[in-house]
Protein backbone atom coordinates (compact mmCIF):
# COMPACT_ATOMS: atom_id res chain seq x y z
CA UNK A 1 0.00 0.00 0.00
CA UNK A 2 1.51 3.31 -1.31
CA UNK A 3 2.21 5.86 1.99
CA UNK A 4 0.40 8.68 2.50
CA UNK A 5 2.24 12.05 1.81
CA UNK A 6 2.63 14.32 5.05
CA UNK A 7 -0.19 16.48 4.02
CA UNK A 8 -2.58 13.66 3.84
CA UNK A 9 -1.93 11.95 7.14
CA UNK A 10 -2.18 13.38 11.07
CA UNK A 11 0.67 13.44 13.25
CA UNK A 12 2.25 14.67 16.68
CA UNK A 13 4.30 16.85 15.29
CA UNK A 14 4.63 20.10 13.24
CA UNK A 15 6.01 19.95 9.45
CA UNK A 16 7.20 23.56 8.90
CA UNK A 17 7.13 23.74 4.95
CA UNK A 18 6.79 27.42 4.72
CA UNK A 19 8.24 31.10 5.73
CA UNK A 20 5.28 31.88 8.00
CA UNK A 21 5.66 28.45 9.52
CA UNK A 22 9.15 28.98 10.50
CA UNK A 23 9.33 32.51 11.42
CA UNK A 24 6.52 31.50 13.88
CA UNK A 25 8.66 28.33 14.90
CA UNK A 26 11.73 30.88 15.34
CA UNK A 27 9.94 33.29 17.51
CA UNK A 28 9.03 30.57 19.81
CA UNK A 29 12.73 29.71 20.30
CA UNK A 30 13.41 33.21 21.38
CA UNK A 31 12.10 32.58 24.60
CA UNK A 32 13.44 28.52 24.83
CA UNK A 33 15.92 28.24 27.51
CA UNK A 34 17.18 25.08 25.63
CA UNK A 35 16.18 23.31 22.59
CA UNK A 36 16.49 19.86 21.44
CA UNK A 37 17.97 19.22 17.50
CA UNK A 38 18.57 16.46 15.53
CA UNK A 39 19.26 16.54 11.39
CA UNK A 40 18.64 13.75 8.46
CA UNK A 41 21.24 13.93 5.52
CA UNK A 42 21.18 12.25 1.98
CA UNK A 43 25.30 10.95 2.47
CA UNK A 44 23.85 7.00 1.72
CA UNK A 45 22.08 8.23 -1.60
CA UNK A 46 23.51 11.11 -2.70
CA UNK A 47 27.36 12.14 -3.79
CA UNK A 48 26.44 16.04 -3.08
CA UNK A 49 26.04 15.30 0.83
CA UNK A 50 23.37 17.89 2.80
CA UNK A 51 21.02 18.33 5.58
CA UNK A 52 17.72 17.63 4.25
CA UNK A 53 15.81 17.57 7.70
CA UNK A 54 16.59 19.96 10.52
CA UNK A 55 13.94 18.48 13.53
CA UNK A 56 13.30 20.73 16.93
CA UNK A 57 12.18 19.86 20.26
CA UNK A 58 11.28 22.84 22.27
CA UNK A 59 8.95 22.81 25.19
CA UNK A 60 7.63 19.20 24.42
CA UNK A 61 6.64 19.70 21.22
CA UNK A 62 8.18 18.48 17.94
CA UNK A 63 8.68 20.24 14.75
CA UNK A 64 10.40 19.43 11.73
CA UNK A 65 11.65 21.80 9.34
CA UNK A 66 12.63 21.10 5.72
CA UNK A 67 15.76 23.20 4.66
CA UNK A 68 15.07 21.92 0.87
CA UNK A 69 11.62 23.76 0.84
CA UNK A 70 12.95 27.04 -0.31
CA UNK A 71 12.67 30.03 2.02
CA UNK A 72 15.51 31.59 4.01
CA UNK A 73 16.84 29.68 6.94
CA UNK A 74 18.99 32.63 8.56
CA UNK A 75 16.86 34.26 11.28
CA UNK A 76 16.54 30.13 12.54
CA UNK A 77 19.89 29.56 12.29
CA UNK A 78 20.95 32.53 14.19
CA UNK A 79 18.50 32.25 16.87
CA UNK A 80 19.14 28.19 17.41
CA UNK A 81 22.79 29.08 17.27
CA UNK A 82 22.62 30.99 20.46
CA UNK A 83 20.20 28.67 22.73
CA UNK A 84 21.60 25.91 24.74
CA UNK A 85 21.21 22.60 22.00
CA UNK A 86 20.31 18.88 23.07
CA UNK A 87 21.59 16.45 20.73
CA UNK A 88 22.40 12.79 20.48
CA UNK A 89 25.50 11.89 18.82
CA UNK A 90 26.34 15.44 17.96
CA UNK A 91 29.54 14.75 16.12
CA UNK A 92 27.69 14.09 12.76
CA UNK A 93 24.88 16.26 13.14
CA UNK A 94 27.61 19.47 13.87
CA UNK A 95 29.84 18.70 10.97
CA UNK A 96 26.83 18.39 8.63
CA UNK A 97 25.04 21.71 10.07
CA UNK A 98 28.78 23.45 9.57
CA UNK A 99 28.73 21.81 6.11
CA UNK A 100 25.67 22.88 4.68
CA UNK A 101 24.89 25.94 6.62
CA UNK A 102 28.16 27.18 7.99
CA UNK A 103 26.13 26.73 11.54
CA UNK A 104 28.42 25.99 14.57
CA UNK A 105 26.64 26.41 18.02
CA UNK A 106 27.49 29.66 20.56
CA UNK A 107 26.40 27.99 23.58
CA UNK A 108 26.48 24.99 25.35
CA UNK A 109 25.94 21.91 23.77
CA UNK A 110 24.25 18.89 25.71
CA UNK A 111 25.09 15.51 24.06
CA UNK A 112 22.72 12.76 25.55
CA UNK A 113 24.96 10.07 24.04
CA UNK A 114 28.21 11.47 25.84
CA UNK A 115 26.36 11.89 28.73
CA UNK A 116 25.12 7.86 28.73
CA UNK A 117 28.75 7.19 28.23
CA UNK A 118 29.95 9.24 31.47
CA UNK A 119 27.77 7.56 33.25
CA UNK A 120 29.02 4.06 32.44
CA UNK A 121 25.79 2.57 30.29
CA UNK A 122 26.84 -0.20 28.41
CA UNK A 123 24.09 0.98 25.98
CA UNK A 124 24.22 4.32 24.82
CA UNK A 125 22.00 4.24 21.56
CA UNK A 126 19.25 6.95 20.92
CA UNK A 127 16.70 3.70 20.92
CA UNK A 128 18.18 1.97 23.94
CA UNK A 129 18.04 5.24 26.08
CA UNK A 130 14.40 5.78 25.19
CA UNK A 131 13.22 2.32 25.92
CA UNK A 132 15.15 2.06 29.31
CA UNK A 133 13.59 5.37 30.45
CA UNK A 134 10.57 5.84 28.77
CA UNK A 135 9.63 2.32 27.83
CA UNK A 136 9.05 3.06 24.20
CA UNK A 137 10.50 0.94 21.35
CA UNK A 138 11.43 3.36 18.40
CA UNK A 139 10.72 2.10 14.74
CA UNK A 140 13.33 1.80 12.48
CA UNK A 141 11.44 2.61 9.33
CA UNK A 142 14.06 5.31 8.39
CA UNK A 143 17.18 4.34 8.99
CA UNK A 144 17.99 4.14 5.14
CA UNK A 145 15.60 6.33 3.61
CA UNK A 146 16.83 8.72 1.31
CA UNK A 147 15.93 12.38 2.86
CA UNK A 148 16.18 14.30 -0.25
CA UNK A 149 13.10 12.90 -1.76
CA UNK A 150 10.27 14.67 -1.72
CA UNK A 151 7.37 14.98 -0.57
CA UNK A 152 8.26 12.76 2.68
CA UNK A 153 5.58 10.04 4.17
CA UNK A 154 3.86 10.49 7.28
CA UNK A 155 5.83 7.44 8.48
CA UNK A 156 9.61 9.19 7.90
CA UNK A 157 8.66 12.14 9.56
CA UNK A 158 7.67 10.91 12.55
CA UNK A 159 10.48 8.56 12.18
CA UNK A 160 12.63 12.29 12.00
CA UNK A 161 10.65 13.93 14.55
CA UNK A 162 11.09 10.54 17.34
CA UNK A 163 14.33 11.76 17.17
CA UNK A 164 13.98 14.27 18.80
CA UNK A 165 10.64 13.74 20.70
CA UNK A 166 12.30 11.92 24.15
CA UNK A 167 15.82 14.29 24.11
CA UNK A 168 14.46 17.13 26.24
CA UNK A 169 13.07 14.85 28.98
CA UNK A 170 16.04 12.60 28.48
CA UNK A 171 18.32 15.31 28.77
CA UNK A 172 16.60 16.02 32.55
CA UNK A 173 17.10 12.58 33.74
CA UNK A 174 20.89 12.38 32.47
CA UNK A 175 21.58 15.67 34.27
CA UNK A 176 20.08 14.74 37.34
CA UNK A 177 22.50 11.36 37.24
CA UNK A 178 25.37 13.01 36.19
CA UNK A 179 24.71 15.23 39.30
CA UNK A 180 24.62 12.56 41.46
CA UNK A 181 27.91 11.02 40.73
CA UNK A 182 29.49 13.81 40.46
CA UNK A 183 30.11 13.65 36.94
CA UNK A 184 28.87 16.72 34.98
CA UNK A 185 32.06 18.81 35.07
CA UNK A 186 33.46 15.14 33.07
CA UNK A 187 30.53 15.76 30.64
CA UNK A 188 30.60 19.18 29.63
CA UNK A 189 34.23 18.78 29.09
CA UNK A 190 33.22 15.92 26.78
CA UNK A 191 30.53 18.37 25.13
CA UNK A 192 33.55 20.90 24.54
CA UNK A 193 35.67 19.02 22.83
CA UNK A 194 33.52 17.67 20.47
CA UNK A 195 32.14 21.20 19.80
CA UNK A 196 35.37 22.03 19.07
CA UNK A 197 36.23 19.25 16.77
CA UNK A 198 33.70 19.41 14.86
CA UNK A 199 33.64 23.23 14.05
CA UNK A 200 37.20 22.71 12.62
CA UNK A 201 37.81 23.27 9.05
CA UNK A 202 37.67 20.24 7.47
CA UNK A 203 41.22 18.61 6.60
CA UNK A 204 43.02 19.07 3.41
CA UNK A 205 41.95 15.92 1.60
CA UNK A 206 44.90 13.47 0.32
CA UNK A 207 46.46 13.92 -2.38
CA UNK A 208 45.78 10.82 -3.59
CA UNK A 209 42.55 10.27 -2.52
CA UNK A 210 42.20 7.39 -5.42
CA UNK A 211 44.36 4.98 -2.80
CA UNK A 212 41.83 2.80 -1.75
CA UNK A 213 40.99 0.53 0.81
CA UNK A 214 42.55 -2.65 -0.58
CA UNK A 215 45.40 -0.94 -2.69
CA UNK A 216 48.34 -0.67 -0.39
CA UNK A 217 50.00 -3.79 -1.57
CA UNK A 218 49.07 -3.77 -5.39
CA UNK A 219 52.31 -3.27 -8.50
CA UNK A 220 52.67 0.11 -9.88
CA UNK A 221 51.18 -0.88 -12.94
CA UNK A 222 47.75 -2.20 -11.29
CA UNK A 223 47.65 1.03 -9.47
CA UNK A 224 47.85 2.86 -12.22
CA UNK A 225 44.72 1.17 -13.16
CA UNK A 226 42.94 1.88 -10.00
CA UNK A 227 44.02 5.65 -10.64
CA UNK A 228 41.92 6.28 -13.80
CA UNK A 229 39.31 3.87 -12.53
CA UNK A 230 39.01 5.78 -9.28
CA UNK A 231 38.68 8.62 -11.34
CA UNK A 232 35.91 7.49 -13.43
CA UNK A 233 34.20 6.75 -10.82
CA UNK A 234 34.09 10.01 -8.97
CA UNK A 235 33.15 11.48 -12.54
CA UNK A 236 29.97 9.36 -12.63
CA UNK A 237 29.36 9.88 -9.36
CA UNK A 238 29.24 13.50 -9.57
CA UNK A 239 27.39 13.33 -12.82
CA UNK A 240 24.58 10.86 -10.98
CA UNK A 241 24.69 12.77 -7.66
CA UNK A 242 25.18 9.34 -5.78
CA UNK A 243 27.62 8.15 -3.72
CA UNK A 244 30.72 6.39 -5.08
CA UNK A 245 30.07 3.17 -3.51
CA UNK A 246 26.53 3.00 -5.78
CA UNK A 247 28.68 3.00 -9.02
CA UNK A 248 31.29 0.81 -8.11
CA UNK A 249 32.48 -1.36 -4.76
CA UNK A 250 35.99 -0.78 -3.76
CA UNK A 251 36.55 -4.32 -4.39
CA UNK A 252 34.85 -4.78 -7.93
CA UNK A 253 36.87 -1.45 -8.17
CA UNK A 254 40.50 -3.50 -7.56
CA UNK A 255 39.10 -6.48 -9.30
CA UNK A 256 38.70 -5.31 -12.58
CA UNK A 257 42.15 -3.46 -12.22
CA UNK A 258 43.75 -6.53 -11.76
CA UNK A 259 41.77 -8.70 -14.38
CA UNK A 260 41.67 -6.26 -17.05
CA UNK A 261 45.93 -6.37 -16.81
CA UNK A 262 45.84 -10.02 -16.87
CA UNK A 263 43.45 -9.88 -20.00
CA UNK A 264 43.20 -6.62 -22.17
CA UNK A 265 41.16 -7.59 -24.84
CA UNK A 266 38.39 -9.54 -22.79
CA UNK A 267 34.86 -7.64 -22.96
CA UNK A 268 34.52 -5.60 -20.11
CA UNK A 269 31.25 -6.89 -19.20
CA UNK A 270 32.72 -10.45 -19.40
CA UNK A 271 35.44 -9.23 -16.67
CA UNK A 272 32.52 -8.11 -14.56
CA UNK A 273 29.04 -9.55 -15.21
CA UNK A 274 27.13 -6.78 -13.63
CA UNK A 275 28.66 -4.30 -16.02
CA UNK A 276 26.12 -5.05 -18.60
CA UNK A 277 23.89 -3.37 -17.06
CA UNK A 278 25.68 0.15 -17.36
CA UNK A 279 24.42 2.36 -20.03
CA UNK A 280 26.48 2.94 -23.19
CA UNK A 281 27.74 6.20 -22.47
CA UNK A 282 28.89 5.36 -19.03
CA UNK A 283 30.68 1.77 -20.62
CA UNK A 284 32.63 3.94 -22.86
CA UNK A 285 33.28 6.21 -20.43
CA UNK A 286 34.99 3.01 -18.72
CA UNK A 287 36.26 1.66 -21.65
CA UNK A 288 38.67 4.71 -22.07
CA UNK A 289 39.63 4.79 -18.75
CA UNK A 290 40.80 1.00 -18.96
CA UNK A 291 42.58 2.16 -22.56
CA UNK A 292 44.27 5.45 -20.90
CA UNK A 293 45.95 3.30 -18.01
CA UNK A 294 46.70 0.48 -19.90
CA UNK A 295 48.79 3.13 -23.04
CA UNK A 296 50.69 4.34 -19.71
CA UNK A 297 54.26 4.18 -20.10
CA UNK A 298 56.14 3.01 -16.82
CA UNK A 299 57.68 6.55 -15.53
CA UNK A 300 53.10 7.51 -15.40
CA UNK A 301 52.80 4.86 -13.39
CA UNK A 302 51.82 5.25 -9.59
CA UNK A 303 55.29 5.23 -7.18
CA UNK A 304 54.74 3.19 -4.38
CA UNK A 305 54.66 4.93 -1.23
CA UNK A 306 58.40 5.24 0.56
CA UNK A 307 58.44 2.86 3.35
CA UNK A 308 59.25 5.57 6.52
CA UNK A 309 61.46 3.98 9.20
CA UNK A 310 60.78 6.12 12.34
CA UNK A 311 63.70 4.83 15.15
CA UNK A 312 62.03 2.83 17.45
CA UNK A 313 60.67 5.31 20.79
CA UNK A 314 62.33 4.75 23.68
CA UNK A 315 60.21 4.02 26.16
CA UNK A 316 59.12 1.05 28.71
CA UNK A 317 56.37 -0.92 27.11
CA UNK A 318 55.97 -2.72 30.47
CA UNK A 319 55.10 0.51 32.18
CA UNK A 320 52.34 1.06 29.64
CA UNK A 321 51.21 -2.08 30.60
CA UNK A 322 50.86 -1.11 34.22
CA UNK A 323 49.39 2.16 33.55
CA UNK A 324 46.60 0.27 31.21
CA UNK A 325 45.88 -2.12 34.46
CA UNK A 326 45.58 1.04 36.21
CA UNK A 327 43.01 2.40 33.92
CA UNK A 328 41.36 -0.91 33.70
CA UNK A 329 40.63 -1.18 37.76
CA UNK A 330 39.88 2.53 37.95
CA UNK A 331 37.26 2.50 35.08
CA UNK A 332 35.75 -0.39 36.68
CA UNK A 333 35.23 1.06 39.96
CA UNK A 334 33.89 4.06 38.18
CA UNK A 335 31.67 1.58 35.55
CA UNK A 336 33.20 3.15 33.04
CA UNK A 337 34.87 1.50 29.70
CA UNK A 338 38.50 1.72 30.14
CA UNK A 339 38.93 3.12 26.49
CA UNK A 340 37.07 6.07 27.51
CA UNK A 341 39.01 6.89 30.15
CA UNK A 342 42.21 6.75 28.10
CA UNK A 343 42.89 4.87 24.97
CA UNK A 344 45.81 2.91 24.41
CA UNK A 345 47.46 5.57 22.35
CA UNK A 346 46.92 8.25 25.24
CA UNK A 347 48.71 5.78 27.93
CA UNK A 348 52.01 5.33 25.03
CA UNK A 349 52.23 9.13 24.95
CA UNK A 350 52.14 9.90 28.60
CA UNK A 351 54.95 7.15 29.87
CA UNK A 352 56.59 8.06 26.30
CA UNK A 353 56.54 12.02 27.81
CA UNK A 354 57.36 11.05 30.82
CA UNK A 355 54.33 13.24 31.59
CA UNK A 356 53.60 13.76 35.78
CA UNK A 357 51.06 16.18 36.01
CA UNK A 358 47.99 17.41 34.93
CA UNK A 359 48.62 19.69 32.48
CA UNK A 360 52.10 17.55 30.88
CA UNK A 361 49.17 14.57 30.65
CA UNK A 362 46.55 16.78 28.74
CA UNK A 363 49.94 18.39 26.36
CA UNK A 364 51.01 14.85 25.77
CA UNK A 365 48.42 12.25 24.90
CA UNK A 366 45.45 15.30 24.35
CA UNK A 367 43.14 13.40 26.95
CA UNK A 368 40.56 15.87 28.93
CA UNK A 369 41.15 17.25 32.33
CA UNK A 370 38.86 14.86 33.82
CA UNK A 371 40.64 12.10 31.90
CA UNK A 372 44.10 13.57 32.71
CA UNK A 373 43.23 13.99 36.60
CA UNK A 374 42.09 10.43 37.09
CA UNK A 375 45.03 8.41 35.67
CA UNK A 376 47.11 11.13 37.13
CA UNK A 377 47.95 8.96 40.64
CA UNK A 378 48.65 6.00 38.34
CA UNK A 379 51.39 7.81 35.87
CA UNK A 380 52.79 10.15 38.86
CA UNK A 381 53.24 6.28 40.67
CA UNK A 382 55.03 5.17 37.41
CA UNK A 383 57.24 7.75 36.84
CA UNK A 384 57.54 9.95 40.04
CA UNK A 385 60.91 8.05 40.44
CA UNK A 386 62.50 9.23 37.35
CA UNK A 387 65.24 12.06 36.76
């Protein structure tokens, strides 16, 4: 049975399609001390990634805007910029919000997810959270769906706007525990850092971003095929607006790099069965990728990366051992997960540092205060000794 578009159907929610709408929907955030957000993107179906949903909780109530509708998004941004947010998971929802909107919050940031963590839940899902509290099984209906489609069921929005629908009330109960233990200073460091990280430019891609998962160890000559097959597939990609993976798997990707230098002439769509179903333009497309890698002379092909021999660091594995067991006992008496606390990485770079306080910790392995401060006693124990 075909789904009802959202006009057709009733819901607990608000669907703010239009200017009115939204200014109305902004003015009411004015006065929100805090408000809870949560976003849907198109990154599985789309190459040209964006927000597509923006969904609000404010005051109990649910609305969920749609960026794609056409009116001016500026006044909301700004004023949801400067309220205290809710979010679950915040990491992707900030980097796609900086993205697509150049949004990055100017006030405090409460991540329900982080906070689950602090507290030592060995479940720390959106879904999990809502059923242990609230008794309430999410659906899953959306999970996959493909955001930039419109119009949008009655069944995906509410899917959207679920997401949002439990955070504020969540967000009450997770205080109140983190309170209790002791714990909130830990959390809004948490919240902090991954404010920060995520309103950081993003990094200069690689150079060779055509070295793919699966290519480290191929010849010259097959990565030279890889190369211009890489490349054709970002082209279609681009030209389809879908995500690389939906034109070609990494693997099939390697596969008919390797087969196609084993046996030139063979029919492409012999090499690869499902490539008969490509459309003639995009098979010759292919086909002259396959013929400009294989008329490479040697000095085109790909160099192999340099092998890099850093000297071994001198430091006492066996003390990073100790400082691990440390971690271990004092995340359990906390309920914590160990790699929380500090991951293995963090421990290397504090015995490597020979770091004995607080701030040498945080400088060496880039842990948080509250991270630094607890394995502090451990690492002082280690080390306090040395000259």
């Amino acid at each position: 049975m075909k789904e009802k578009p959202a006009s057709e159907g009733h819901a607990d929610y608000g669907y703010i399609q239009n200017p009115e709408d939204l200014a109305r929907l902004t003015d009411t955030l004015r006065d929100a001390p805090r408000v809870a957000i949560d976003t849907e993107a198109n990154g599985m179906h789309r190459y040209f990634e964006k927000v597509c949903l923006i969904q609000v909780g404010c005051g109990g109530t649910c609305y969920v805007v749609d960026p794609l509708a056409g009116y001016p998004l500026s006044d909301f941004l700004d004023v949801l910029s400067r309220k205290e947010v809710i979010l679950h998971g915040s990491d992707y929802d900030l980097r796609m919000l900086k993205k697509t909107f150049n949004f990055s919050p100017r006030a405090l940031v409460f991540d329900t997810k982080l906070a689950a963590q602090v507290l030592g839940y060995e479940k720390f899902g959106l879904a999990a959270l809502v059923e242990k509290f609230f008794g309430v099984v999410l659906p899953k209906t959306g999970q996959k769906a493909d955001w930039s489609q419109r119009p949008l069921s009655v069944k995906l929005l509410q899917y959207a706007a679920n997401d949002v629908k439990y955070l504020e009330s969540l967000a009450v109960i997770l205080s109140q525990n983190l309170a209790k233990l002791g714990r909130s200073d830990w959390h809004l460091q948490c919240c902090e850092r991954m404010v920060e990280v995520t309103g950081m430019d993003e990094k200069t891609k690689t150079k060779e971003p055509w070295r793919i998962k699966g290519s480290s160890k191929l010849p010259p000559r097959t990565l030279a095929f890889v190369r211009e097959l890489w490349h054709w597939r970002d082209g279609e990609a681009q030209r389809r607006d879908r995500p690389p993976f939906m034109i070609m798997r990494n693997e099939d990707l390697i596969a008919l790099a390797e087969r196609r230098i084993k046996n030139p002439t063979q029919p492409l769509e012999q090499v690869l069965p499902f490539l008969k179903k490509l459309p003639a333009q995009v098979m010759e497309r292919l086909q002259k990728a396959c013929l400009k890698a294989g008329n490479l002379s040697e000095s085109e092909w790909p160099v192999l990366p340099k092998k890099t021999f850093k000297p071994r660091i001198s430091f006492d594995y066996e003390q990073v051992d100790l400082l691990a067991a440390s971690c271990k006992e004092i995340a359990g008496k906390l309920s914590i997960e160990p790699s929380f606390i500090a991951p293995r990485a963090a421990m290397e770079a504090v015995i490597q540092k020979r770091a004995r306080s607080v701030q040498e910790i945080m400088e060496a392995s880039g842990l948080m205060r509250w991270q630094a401060e607890l394995i502090l006693p451990a690492a002082t124990d280690l080390l306090g000794q040395d000259s």
